[in-house]
C-alpha atoms as a PDB file:
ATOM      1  CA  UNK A   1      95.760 114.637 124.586  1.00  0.00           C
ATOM      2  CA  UNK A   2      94.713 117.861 126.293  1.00  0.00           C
ATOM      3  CA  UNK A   3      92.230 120.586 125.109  1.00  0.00           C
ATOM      4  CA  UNK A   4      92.557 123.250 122.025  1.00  0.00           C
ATOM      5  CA  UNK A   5      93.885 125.854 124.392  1.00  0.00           C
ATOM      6  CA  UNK A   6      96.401 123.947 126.376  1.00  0.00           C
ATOM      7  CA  UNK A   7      98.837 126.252 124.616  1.00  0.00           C
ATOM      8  CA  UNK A   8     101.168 125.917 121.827  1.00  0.00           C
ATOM      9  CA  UNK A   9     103.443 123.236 120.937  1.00  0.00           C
ATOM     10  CA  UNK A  10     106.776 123.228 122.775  1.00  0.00           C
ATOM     11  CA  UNK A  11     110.004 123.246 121.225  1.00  0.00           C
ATOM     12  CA  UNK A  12     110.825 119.412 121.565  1.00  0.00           C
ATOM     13  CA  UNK A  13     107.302 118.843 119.804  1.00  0.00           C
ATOM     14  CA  UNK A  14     108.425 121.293 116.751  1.00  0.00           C
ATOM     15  CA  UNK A  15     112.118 119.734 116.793  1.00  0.00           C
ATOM     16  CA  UNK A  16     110.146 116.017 116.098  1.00  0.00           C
ATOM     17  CA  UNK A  17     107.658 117.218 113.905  1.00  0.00           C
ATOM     18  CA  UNK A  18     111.176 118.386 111.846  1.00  0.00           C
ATOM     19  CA  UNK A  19     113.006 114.728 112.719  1.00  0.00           C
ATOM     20  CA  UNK A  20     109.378 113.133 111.014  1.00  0.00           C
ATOM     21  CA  UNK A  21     110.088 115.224 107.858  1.00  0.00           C
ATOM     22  CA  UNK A  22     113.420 114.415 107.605  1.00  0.00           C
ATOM     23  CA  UNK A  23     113.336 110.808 108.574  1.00  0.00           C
ATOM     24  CA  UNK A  24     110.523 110.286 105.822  1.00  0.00           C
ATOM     25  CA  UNK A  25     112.777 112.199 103.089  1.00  0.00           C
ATOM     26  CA  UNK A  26     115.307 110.130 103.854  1.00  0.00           C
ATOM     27  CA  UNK A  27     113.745 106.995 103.854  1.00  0.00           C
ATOM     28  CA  UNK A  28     112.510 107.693  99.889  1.00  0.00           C
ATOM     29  CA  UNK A  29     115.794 109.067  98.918  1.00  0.00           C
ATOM     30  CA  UNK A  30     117.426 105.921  99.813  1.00  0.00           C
ATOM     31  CA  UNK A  31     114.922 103.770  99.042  1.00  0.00           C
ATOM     32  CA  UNK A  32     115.053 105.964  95.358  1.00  0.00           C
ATOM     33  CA  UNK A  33     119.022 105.724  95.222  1.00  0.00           C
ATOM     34  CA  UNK A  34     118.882 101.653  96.229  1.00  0.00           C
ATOM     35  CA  UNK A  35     116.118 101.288  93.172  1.00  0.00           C
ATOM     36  CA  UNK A  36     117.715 103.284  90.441  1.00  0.00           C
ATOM     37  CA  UNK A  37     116.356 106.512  89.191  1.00  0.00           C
ATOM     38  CA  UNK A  38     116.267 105.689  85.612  1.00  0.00           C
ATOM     39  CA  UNK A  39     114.244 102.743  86.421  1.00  0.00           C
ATOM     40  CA  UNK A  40     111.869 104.788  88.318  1.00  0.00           C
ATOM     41  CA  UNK A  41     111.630 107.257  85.603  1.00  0.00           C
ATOM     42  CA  UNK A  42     110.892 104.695  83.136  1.00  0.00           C
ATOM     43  CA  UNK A  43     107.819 103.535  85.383  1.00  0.00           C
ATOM     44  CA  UNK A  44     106.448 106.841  85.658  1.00  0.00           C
ATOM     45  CA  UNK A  45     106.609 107.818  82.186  1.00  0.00           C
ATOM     46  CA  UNK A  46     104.403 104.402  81.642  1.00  0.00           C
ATOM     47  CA  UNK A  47     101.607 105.574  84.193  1.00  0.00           C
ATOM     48  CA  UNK A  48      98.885 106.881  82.830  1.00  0.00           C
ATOM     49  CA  UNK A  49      96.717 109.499  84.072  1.00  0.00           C
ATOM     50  CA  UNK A  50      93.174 107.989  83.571  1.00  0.00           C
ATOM     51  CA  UNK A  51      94.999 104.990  86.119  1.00  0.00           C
ATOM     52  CA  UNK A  52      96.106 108.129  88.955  1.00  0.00           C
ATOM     53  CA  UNK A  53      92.891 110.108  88.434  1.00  0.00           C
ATOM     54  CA  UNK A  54      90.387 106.931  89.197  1.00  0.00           C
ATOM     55  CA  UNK A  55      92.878 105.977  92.263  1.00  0.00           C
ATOM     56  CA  UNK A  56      92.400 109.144  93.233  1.00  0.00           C
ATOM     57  CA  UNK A  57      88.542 109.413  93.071  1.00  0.00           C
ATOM     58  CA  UNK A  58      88.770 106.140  94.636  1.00  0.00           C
ATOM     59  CA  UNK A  59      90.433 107.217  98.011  1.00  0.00           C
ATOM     60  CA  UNK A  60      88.185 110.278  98.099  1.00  0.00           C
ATOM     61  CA  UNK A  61      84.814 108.618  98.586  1.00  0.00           C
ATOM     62  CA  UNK A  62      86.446 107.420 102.488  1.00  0.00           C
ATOM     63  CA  UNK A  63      84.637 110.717 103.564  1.00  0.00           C
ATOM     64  CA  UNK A  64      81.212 108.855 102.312  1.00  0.00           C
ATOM     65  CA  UNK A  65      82.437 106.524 104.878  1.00  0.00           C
ATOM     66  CA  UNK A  66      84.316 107.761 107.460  1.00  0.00           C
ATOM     67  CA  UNK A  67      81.974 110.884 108.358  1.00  0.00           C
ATOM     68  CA  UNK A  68      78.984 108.793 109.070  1.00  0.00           C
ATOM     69  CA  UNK A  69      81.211 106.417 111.134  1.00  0.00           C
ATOM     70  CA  UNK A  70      82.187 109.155 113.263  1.00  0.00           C
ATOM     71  CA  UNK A  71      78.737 110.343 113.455  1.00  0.00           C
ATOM     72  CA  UNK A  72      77.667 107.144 115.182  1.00  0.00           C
ATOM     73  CA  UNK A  73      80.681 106.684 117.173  1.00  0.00           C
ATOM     74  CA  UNK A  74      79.466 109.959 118.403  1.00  0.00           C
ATOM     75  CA  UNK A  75      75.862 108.735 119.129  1.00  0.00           C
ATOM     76  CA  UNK A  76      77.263 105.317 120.675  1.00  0.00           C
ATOM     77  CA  UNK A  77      79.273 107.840 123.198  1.00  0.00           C
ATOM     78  CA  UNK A  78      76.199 110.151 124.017  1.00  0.00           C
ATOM     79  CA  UNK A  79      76.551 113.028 121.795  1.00  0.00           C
ATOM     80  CA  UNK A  80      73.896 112.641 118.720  1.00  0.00           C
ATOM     81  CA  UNK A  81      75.432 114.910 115.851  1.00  0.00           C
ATOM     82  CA  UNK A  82      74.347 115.135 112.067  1.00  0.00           C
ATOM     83  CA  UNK A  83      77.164 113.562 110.130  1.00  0.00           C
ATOM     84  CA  UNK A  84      76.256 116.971 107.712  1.00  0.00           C
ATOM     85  CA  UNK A  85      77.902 118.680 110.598  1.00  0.00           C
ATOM     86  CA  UNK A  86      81.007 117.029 110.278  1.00  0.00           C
ATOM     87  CA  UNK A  87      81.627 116.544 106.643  1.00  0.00           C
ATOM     88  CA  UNK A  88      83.724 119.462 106.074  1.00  0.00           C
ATOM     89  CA  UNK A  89      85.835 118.876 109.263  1.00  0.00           C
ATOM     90  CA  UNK A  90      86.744 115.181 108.368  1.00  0.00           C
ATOM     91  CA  UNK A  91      87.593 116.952 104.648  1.00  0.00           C
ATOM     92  CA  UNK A  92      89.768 119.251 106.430  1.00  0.00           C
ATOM     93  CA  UNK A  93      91.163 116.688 108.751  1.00  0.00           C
ATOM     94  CA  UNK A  94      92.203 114.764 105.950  1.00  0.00           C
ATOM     95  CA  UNK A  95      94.110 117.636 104.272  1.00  0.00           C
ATOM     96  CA  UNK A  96      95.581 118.480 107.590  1.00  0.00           C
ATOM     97  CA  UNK A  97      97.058 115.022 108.055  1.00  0.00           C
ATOM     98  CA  UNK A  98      98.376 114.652 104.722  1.00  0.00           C
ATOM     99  CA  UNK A  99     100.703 118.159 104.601  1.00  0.00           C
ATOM    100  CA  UNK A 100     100.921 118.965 108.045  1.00  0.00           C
ATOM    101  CA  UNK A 101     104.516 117.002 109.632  1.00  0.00           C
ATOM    102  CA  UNK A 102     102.086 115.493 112.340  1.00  0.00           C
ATOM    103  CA  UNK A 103     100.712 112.451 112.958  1.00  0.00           C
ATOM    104  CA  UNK A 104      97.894 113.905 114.670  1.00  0.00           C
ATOM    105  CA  UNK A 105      96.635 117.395 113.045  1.00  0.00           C
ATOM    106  CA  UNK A 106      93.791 116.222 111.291  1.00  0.00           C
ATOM    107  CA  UNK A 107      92.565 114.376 114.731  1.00  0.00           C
ATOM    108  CA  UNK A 108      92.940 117.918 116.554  1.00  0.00           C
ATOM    109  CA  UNK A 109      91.004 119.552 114.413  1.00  0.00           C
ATOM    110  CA  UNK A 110      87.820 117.112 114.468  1.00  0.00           C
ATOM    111  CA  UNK A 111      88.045 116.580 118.173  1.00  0.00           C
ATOM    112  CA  UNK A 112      87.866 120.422 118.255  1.00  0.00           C
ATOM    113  CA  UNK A 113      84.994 120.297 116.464  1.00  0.00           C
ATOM    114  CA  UNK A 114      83.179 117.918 117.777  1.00  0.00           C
ATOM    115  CA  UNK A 115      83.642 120.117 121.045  1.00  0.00           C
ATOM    116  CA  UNK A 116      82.072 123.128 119.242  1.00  0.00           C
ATOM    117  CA  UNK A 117      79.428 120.954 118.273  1.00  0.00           C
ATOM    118  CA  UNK A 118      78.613 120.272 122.466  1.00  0.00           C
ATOM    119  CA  UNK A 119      80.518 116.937 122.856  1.00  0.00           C
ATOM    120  CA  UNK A 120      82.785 117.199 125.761  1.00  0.00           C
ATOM    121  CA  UNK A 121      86.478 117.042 125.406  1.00  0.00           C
ATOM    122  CA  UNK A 122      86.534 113.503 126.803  1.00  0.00           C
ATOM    123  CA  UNK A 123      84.008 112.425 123.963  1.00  0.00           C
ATOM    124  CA  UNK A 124      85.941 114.464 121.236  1.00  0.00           C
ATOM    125  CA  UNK A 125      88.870 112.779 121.808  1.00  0.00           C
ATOM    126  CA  UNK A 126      87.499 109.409 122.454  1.00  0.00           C
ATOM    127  CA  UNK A 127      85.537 109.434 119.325  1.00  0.00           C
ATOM    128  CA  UNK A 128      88.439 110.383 117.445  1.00  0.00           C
ATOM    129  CA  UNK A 129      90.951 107.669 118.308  1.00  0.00           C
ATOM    130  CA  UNK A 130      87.889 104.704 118.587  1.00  0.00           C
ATOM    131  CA  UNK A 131      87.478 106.422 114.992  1.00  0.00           C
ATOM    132  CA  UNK A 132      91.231 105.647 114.245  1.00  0.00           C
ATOM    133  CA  UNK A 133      91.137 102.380 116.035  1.00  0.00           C
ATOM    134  CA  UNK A 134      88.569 100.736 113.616  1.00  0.00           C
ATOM    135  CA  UNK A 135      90.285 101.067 110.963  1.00  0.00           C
ATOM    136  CA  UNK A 136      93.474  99.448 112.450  1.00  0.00           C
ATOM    137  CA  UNK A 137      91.340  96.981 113.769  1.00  0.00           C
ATOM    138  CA  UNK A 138      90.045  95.781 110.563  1.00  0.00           C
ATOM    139  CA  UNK A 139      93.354  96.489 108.618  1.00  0.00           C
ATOM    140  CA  UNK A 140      94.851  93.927 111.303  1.00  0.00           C
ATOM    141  CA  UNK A 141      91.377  91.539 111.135  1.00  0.00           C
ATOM    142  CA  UNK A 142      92.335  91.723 107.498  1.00  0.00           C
ATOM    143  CA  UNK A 143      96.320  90.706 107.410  1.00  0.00           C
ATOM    144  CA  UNK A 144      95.519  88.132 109.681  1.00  0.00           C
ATOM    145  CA  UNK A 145      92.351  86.755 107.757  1.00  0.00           C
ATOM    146  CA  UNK A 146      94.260  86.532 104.312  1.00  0.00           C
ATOM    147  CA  UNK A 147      97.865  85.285 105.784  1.00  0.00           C
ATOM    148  CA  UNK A 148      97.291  82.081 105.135  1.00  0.00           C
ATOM    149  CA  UNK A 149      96.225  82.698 101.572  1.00  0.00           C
ATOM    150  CA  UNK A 150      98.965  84.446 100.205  1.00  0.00           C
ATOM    151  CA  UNK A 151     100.553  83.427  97.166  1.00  0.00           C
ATOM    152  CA  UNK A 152     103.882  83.819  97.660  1.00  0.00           C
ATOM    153  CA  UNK A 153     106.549  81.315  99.007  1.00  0.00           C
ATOM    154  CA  UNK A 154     109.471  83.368 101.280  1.00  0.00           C
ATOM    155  CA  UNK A 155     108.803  85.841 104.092  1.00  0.00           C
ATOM    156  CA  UNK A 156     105.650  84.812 105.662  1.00  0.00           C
ATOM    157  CA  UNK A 157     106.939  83.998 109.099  1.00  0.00           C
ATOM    158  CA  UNK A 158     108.503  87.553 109.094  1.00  0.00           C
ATOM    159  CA  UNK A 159     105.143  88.519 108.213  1.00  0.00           C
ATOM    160  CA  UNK A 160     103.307  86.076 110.205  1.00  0.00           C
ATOM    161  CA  UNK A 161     105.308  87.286 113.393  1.00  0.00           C
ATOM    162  CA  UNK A 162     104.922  90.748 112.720  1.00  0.00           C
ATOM    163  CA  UNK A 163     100.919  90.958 112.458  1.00  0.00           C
ATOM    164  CA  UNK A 164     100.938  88.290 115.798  1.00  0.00           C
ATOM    165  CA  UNK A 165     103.137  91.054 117.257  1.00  0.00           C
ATOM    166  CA  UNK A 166     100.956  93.629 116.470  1.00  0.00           C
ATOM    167  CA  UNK A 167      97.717  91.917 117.707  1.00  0.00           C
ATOM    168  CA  UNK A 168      99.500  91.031 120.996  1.00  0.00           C
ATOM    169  CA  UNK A 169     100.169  94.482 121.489  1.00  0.00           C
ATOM    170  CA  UNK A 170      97.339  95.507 121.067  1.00  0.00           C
ATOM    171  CA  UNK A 171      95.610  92.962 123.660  1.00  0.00           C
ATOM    172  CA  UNK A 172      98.011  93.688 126.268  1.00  0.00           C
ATOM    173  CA  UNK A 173      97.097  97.173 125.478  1.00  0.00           C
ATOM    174  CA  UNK A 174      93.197  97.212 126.135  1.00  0.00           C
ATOM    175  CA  UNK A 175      94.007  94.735 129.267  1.00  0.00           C
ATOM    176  CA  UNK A 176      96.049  97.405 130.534  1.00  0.00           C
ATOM    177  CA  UNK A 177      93.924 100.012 129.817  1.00  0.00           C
ATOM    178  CA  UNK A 178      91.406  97.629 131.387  1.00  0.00           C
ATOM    179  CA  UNK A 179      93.421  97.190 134.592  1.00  0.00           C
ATOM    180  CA  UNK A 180      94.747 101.024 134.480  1.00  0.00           C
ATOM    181  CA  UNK A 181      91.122 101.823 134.734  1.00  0.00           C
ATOM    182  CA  UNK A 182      90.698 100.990 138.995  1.00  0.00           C
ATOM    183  CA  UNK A 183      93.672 103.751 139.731  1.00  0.00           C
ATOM    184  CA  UNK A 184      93.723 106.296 136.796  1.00  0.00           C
ATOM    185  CA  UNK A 185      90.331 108.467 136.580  1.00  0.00           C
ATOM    186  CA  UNK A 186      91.850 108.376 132.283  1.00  0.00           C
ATOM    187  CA  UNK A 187      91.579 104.999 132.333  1.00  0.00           C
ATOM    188  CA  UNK A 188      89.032 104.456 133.718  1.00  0.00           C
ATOM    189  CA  UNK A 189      86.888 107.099 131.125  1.00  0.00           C
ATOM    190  CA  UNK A 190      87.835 105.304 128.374  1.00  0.00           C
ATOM    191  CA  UNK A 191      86.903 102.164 129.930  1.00  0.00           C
ATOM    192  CA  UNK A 192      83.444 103.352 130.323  1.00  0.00           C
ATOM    193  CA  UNK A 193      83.775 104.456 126.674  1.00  0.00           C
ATOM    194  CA  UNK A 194      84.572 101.196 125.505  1.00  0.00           C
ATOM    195  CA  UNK A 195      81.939  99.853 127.151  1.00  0.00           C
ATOM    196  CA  UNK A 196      79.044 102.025 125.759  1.00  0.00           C
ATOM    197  CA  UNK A 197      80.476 100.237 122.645  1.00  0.00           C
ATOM    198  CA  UNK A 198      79.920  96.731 124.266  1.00  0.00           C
ATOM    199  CA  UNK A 199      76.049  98.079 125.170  1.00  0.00           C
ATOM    200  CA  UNK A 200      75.404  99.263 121.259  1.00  0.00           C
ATOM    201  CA  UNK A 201      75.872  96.025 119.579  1.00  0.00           C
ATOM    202  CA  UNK A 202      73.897  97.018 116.358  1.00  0.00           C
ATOM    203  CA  UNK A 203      75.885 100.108 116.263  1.00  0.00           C
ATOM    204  CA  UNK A 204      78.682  98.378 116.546  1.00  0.00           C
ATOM    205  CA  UNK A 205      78.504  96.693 113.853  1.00  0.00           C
ATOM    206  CA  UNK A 206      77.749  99.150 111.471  1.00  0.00           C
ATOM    207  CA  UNK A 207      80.777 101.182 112.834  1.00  0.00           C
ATOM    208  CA  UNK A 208      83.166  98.145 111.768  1.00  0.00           C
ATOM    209  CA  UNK A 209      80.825  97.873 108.454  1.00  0.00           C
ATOM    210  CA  UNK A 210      81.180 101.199 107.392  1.00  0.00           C
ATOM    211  CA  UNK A 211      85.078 100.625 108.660  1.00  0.00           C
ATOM    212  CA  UNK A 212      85.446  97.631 106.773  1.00  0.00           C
ATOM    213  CA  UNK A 213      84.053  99.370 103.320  1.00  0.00           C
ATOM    214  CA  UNK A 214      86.470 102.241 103.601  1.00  0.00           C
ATOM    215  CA  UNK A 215      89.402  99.762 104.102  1.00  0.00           C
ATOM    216  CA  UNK A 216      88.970  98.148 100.875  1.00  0.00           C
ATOM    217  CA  UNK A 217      89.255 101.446  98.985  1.00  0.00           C
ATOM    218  CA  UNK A 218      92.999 101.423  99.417  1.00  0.00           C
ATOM    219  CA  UNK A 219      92.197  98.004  98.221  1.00  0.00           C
ATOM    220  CA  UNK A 220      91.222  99.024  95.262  1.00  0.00           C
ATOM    221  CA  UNK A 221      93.033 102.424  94.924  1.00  0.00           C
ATOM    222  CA  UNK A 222      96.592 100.022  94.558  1.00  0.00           C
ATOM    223  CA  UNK A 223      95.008  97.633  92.409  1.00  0.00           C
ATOM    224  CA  UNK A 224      94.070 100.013  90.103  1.00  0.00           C
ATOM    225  CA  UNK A 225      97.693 101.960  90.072  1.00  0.00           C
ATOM    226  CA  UNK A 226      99.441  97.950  90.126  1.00  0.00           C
ATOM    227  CA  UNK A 227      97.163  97.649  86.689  1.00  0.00           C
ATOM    228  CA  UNK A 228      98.062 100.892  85.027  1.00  0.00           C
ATOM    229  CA  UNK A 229     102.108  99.791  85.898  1.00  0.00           C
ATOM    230  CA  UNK A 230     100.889  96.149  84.196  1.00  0.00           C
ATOM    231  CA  UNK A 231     101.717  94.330  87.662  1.00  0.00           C
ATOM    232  CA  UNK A 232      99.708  91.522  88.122  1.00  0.00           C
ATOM    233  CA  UNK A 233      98.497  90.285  91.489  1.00  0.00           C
ATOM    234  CA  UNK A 234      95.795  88.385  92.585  1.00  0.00           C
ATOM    235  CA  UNK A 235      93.140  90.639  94.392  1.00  0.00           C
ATOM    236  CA  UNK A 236      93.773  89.117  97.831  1.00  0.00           C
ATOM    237  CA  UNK A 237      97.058  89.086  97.542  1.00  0.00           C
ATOM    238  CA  UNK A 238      96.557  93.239  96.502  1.00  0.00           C
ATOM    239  CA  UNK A 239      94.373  93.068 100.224  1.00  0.00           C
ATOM    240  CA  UNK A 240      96.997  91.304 102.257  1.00  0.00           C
ATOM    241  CA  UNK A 241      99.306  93.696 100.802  1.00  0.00           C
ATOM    242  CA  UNK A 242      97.445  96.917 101.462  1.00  0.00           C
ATOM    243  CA  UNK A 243      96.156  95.978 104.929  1.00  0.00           C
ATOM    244  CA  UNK A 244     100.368  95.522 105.958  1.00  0.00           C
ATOM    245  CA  UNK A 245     100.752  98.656 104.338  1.00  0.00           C
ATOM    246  CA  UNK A 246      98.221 100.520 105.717  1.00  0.00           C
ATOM    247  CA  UNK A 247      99.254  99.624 109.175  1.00  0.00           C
ATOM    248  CA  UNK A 248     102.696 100.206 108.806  1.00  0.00           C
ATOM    249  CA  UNK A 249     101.852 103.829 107.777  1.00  0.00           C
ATOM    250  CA  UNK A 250     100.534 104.443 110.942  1.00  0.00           C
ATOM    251  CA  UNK A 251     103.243 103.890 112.884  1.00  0.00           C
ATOM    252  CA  UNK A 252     103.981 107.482 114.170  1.00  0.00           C
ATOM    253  CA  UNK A 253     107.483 107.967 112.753  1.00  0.00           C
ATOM    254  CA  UNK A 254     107.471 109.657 109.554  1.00  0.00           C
ATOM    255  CA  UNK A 255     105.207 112.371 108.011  1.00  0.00           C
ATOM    256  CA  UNK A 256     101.697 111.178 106.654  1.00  0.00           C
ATOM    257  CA  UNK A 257     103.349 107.546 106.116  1.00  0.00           C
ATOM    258  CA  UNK A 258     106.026 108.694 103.279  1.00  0.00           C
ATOM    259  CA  UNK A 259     108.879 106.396 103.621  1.00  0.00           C
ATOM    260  CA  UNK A 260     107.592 103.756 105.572  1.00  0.00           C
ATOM    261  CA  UNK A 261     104.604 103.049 103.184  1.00  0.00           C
ATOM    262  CA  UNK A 262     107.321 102.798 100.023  1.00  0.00           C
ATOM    263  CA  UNK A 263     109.565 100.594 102.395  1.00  0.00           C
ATOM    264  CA  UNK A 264     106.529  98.449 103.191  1.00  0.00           C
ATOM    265  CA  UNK A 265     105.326  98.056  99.891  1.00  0.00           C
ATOM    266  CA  UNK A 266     108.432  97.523  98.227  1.00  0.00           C
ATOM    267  CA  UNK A 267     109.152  94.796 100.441  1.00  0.00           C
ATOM    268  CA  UNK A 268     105.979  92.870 100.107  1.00  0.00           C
ATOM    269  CA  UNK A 269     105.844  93.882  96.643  1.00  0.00           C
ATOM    270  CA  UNK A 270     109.322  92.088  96.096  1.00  0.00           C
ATOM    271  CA  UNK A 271     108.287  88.658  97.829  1.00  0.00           C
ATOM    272  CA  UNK A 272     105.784  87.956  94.530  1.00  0.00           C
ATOM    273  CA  UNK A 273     108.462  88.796  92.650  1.00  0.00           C
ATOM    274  CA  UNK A 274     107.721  92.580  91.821  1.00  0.00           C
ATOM    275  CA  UNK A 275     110.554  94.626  90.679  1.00  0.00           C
ATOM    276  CA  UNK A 276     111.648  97.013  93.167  1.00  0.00           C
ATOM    277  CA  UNK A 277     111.615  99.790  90.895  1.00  0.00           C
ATOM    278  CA  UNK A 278     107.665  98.790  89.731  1.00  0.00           C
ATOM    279  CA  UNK A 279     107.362  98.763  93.146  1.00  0.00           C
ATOM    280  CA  UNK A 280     108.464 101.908  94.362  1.00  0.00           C
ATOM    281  CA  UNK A 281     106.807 103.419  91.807  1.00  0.00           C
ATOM    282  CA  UNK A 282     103.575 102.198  92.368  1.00  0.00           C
ATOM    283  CA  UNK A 283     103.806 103.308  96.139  1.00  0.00           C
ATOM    284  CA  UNK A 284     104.747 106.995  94.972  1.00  0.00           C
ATOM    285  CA  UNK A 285     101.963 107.066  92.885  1.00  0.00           C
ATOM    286  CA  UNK A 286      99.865 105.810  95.986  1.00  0.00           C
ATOM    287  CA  UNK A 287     101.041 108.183  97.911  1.00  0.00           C
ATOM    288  CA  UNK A 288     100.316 111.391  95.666  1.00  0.00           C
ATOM    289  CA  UNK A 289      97.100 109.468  95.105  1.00  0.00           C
ATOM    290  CA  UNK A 290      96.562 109.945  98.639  1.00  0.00           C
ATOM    291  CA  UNK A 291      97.782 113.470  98.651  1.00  0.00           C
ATOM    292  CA  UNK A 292      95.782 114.487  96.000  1.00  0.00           C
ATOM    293  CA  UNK A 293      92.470 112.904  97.351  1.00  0.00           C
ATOM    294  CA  UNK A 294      92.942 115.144 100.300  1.00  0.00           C
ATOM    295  CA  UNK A 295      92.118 118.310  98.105  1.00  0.00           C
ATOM    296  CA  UNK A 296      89.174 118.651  98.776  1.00  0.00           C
ATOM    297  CA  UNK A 297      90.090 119.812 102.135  1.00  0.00           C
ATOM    298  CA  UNK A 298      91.979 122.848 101.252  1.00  0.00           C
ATOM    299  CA  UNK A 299      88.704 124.552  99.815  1.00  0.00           C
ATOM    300  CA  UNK A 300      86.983 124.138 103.255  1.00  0.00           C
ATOM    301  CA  UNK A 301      90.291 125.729 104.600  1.00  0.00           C
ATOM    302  CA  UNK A 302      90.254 128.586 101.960  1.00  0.00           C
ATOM    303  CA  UNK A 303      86.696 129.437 102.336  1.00  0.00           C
ATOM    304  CA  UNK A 304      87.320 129.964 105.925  1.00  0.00           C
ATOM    305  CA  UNK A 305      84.123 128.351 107.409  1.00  0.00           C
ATOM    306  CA  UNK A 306      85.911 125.933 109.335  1.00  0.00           C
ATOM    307  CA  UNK A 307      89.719 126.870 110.830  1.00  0.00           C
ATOM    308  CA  UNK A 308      91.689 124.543 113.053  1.00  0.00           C
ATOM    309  CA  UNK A 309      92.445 125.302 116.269  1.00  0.00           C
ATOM    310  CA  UNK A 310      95.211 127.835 116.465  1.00  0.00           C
ATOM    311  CA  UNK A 311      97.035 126.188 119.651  1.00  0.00           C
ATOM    312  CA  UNK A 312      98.743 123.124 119.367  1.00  0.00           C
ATOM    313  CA  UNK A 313      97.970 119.544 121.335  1.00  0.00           C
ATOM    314  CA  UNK A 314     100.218 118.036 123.349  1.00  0.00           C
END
């Protein structure tokens, strides 16, 4: 990732920020056409409001989470900023992520501001993916934790293998980071920002806390929608489910997770015997759930006190 002003976004960029779109249209259309539209239909016409509108409220409070997280994250890398500061930037970065066809839009725009705010670029950035990597850490901590719990009886070695997959990759990754750090200056930068991390252990903590909280509002979010479709799960097996979820959505593929989230879900949904029309609608209501809690962003963007940067990131 390079600075605001490396200069627009190239052609290939813009011709994969189209393929995302696509790919995630796609993905529900078939997904839509495999289910059966009348079912789906049915399912919505069941939802209630009062069900979407808590879900809703319930994904919005991760900014009561999330922008004190990154205000410490901040601290922990040597740039003490009032999480005040940055409450309207992780708003915005939320909107941005949700309608912009990037996987990274919302991330540009709060490592640009923690810039403005006197980090350097190399703690902007920093702070914003160790911001993003909690999250996936505790998703995976999560999956992993409640695997051997789940109440279903087919598909957990798929499962099993998958998360192990995952958490290898993500070891190999940090050693190689680690061992990428003695030749590349990169590397080695974001070694030493890991390791202000290892020398704030009370910090620390509180950063995978306040992580941990604003992973079980998804949590909660589904379980709510899963009620208001009558689908009953236990709550862990609602966890298990949303941690998988959650992590498949970040895979960088589609546009803010639509089409791999429904695939996900109605997969998982399906091996505790879930139709995979309740399914599927339950994770388009989770989605627009998601959507809609991003709001709140588009008044910051409207009102004009905070812009994003107007050259792209490569």
């Amino acid at each position: 990732m390079q600075s605001a002003d490396a200069g627009r976004p190239t052609s290939s960029n813009r011709l994969w920020r189209v393929v995302r779109v696509f790919l995630s249209l796609g993905l529900v259309a078939a997904l839509a056409y495999h289910v059966g539209t009348d079912q789906i239909v049915a399912h919505f016409s069941a939802a209630t409001w009062p069900f979407i509108a808590l879900a809703t409220l319930i994904l919005a409070v991760n900014v009561l989470f999330v922008t004190p997280r990154w205000s410490l994250i901040l601290d922990v890398l040597g740039c003490r900023t009032s999480w005040k500061a940055l409450f309207e930037s992780v708003l915005l970065g939320f909107f941005l992520n949700q309608v912009l066809p990037t996987a990274v839009g919302g991330d540009v725009l709060r490592a640009w501001r923690a810039k403005q705010l006197g980090a350097s670029w190399q703690t902007s950035i920093h702070s914003v993916l160790f911001d993003r990597a909690t999250g996936v850490v505790i998703s995976l901590l999560g999956a992993s934790l409640l695997l051997p719990f789940a109440g279903y009886d087919q598909g957990g070695n798929i499962i099993g293998w998958s998360i192990g997959t995952v958490a290898g990759c993500a070891v190999f990754g940090l050693a190689g980071i680690w061992a990428l750090g003695r030749w590349s200056s990169a590397a080695h930068r974001l070694c030493e920002s890991l390791l202000a991390f290892v020398g704030r252990p009370c910090a620390s903590a509180v950063i995978f806390a306040l992580a941990a909280l604003n992973q079980m509002l998804p949590v909660a979010a589904i379980w709510v929608l899963a009620s208001g479709l009558n689908i009953s799960l236990a709550a862990l097996d609602i966890a298990l489910i949303t941690f998988i979820s959650t992590l498949a959505a970040t895979i960088p593929i589609s546009f803010a997770g639509w089409g791999i989230r429904e695939g996900t879900l109605v997969y998982l949904l399906g091996l505790y015997g879930v139709s995979s029309d309740a399914a599927f609608a339950l994770s388009v209501l989770y989605g627009l759930a998601l959507t809609l809690s991003a709001a709140p962003g588009a008044f910051v963007l409207l009102r004009g006190r905070l812009r994003p940067p107007t050259a792209g990131v490569n």
